[in-house]
PDB file of N, CA and C in Angstrom:
ATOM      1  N   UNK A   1       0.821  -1.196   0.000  1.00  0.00           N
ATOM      2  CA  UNK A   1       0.000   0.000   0.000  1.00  0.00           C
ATOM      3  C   UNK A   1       0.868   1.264   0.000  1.00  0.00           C
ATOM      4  N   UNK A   2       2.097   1.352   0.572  1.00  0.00           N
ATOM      5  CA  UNK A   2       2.872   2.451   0.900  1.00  0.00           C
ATOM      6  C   UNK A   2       3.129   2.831  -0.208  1.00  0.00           C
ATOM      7  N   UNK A   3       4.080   1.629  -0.624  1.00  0.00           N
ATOM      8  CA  UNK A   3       4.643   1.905  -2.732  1.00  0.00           C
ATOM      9  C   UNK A   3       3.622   2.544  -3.855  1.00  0.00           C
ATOM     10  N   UNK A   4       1.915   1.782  -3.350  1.00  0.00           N
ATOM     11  CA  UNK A   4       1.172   2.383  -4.016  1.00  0.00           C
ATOM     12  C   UNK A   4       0.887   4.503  -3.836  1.00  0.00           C
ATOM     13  N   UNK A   5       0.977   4.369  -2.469  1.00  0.00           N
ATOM     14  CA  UNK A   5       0.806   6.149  -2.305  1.00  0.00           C
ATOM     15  C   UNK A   5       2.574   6.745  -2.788  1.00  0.00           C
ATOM     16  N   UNK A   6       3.259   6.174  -2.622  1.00  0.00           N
ATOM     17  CA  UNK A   6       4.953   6.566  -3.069  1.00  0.00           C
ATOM     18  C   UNK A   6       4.569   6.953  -4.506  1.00  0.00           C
ATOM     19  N   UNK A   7       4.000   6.053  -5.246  1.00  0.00           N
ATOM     20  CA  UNK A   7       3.826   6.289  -6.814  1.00  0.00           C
ATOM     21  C   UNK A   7       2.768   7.216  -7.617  1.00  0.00           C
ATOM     22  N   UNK A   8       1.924   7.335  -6.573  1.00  0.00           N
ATOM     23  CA  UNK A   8       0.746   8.166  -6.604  1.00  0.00           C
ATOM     24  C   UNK A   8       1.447   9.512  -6.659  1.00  0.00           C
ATOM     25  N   UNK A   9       2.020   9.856  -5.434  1.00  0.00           N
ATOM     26  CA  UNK A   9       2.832  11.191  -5.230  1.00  0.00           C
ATOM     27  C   UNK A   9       4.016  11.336  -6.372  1.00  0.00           C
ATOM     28  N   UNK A  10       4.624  10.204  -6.712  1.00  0.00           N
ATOM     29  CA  UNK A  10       5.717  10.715  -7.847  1.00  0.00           C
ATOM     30  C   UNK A  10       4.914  10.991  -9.321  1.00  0.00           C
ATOM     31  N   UNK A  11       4.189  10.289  -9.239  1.00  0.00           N
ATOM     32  CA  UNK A  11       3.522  10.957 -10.673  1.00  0.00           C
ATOM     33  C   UNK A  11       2.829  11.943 -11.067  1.00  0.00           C
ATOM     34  N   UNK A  12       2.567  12.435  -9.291  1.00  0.00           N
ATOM     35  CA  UNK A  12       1.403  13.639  -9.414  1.00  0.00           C
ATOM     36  C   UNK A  12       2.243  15.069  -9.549  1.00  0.00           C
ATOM     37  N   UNK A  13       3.340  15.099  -9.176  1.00  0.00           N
ATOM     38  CA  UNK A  13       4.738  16.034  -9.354  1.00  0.00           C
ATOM     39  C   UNK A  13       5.048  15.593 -10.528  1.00  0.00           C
ATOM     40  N   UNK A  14       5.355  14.590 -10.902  1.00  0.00           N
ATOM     41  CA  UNK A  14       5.674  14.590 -12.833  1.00  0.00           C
ATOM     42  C   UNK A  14       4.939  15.568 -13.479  1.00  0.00           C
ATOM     43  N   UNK A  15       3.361  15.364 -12.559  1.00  0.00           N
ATOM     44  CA  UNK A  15       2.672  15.812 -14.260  1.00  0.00           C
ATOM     45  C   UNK A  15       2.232  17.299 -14.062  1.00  0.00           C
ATOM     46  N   UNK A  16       2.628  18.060 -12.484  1.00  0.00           N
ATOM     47  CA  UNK A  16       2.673  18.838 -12.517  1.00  0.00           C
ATOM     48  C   UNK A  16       4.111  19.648 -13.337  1.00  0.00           C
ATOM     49  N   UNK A  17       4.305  18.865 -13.022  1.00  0.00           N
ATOM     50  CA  UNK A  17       6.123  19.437 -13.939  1.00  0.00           C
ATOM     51  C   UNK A  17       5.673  19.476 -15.452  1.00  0.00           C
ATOM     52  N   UNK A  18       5.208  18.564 -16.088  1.00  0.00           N
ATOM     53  CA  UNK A  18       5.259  18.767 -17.209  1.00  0.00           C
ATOM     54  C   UNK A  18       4.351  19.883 -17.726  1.00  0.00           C
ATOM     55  N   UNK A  19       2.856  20.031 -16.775  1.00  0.00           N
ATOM     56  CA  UNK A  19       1.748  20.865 -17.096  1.00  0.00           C
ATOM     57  C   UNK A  19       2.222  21.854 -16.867  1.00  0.00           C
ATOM     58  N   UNK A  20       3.591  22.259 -16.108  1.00  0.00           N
ATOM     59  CA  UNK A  20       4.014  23.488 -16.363  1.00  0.00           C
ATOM     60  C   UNK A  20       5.028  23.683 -17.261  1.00  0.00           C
ATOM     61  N   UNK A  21       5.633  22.926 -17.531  1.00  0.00           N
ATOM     62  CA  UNK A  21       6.244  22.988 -18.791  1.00  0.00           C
ATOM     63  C   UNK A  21       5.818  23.312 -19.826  1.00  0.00           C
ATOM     64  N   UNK A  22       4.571  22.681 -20.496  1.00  0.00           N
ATOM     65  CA  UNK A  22       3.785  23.309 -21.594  1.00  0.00           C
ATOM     66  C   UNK A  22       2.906  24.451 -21.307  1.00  0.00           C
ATOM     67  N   UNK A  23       3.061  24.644 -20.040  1.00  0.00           N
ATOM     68  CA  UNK A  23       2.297  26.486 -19.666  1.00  0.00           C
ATOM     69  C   UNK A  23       3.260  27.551 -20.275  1.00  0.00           C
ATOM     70  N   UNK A  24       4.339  26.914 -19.519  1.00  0.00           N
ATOM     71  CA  UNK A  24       5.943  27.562 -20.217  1.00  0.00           C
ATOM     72  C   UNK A  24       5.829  28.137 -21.585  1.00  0.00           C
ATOM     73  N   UNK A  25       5.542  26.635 -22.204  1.00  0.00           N
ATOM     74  CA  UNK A  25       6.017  27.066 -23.771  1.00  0.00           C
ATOM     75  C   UNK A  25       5.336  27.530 -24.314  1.00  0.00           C
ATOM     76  N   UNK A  26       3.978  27.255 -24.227  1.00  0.00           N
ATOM     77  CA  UNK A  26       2.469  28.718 -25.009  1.00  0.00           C
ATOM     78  C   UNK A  26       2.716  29.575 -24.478  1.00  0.00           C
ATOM     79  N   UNK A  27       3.196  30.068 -23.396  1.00  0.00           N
ATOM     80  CA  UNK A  27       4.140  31.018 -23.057  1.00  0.00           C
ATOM     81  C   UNK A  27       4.983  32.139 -23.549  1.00  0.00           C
ATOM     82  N   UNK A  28       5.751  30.847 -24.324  1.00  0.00           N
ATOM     83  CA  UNK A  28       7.023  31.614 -25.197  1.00  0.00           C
ATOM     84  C   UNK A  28       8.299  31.481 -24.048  1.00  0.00           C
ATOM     85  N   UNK A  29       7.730  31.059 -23.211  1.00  0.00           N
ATOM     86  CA  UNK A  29       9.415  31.088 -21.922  1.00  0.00           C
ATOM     87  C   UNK A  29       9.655  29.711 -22.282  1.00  0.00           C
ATOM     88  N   UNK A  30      10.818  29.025 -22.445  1.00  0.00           N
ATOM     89  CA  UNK A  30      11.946  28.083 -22.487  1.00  0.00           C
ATOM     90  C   UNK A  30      13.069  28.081 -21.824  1.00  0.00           C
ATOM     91  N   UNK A  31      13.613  26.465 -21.442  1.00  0.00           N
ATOM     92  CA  UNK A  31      14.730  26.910 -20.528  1.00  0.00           C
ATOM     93  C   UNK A  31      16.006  26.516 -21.328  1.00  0.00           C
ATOM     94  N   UNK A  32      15.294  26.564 -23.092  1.00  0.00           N
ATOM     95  CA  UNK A  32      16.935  26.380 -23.834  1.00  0.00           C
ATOM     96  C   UNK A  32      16.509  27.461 -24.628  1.00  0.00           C
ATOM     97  N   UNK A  33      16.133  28.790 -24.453  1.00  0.00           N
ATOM     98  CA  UNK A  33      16.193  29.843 -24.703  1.00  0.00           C
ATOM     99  C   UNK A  33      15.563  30.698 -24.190  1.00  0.00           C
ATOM    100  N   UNK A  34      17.097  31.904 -24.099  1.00  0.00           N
ATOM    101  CA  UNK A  34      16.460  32.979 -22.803  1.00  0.00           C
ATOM    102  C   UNK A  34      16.509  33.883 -23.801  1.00  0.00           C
ATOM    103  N   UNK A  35      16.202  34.238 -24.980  1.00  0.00           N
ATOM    104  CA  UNK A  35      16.195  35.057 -26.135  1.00  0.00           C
ATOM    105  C   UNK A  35      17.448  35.981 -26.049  1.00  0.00           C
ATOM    106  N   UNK A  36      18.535  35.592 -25.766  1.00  0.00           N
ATOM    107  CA  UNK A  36      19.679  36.598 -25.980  1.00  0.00           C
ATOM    108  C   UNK A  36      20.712  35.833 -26.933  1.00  0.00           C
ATOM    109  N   UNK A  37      20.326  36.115 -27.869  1.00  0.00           N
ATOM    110  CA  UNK A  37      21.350  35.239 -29.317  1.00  0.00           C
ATOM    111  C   UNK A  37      22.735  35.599 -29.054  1.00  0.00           C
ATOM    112  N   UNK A  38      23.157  36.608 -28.630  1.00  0.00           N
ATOM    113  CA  UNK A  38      24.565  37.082 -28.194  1.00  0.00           C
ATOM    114  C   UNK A  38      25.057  35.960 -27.516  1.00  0.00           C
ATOM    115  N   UNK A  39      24.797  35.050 -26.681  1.00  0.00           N
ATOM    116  CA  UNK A  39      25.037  33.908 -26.075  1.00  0.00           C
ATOM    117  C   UNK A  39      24.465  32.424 -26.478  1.00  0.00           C
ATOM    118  N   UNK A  40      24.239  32.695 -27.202  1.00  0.00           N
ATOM    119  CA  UNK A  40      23.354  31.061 -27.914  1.00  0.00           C
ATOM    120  C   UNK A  40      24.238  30.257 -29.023  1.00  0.00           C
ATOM    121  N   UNK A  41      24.394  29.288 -28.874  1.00  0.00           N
ATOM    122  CA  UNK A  41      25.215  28.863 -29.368  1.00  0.00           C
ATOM    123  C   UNK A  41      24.332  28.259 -30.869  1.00  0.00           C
ATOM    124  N   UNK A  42      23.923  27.600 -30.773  1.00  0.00           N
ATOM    125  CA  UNK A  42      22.528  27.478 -31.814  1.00  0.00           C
ATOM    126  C   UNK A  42      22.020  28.754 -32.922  1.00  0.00           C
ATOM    127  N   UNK A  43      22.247  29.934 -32.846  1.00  0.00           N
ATOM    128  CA  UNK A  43      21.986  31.340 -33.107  1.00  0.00           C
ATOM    129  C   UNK A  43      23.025  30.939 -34.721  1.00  0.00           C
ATOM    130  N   UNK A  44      22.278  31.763 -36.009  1.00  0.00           N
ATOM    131  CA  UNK A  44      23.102  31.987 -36.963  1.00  0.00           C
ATOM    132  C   UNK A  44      24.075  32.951 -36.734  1.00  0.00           C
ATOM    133  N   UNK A  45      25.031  32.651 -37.267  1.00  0.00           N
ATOM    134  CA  UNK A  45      26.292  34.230 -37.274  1.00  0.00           C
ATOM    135  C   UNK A  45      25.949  35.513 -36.973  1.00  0.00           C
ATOM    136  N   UNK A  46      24.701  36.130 -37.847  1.00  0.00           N
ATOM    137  CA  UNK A  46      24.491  37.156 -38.709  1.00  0.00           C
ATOM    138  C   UNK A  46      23.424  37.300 -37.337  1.00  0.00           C
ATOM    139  N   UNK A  47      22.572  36.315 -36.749  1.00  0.00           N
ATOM    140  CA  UNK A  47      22.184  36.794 -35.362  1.00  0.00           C
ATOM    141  C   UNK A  47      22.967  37.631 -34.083  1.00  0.00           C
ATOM    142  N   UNK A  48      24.222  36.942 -33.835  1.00  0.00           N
ATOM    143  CA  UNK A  48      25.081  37.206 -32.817  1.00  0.00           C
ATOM    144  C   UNK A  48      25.679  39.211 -32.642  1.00  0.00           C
ATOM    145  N   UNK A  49      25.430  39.099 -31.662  1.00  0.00           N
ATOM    146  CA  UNK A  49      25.916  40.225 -31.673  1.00  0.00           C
ATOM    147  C   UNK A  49      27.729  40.582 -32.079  1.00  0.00           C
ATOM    148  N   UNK A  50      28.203  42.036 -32.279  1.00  0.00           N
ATOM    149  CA  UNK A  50      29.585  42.087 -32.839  1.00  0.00           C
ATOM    150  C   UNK A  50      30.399  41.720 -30.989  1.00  0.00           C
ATOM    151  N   UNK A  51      30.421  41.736 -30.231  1.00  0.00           N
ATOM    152  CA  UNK A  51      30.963  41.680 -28.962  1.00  0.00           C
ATOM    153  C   UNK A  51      31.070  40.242 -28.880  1.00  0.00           C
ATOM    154  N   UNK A  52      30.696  39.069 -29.730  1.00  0.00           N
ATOM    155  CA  UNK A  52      30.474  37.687 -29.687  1.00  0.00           C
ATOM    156  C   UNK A  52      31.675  37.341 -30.286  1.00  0.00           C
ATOM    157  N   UNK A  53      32.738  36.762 -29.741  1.00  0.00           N
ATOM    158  CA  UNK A  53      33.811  36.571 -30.465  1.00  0.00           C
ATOM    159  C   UNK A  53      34.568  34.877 -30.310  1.00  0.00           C
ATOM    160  N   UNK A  54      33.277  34.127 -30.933  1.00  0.00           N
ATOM    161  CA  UNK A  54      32.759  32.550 -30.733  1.00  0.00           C
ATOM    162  C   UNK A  54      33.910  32.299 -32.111  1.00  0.00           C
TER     163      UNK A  54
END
């Protein structure tokens, strides 16, 4: 019975995690982009700022 409430509680934090995760992203907030291309490694050239000296 214990394992059963142990699993109850880990999944109920999963899916709060995830339901905020996709709150996140209709959002527009991400945690693999904080919209500053000057630091993004992913970012085209011609994005980066001139102080970027990647």
């Amino acid at each position: 019975m214990g394992t059963f409430i142990v699993l109850l509680l880990v999944a109920g934090a999963a899916a709060l995690a995830i339901r905020q995760m996709l709150k996140d992203k209709k959002a527009g907030k991400s945690l693999s982009c904080g919209g500053d291309c000057s630091r993004c490694a992913g970012c085209l050239p011609e994005q980066k700022t001139k102080t970027d000296h990647r």
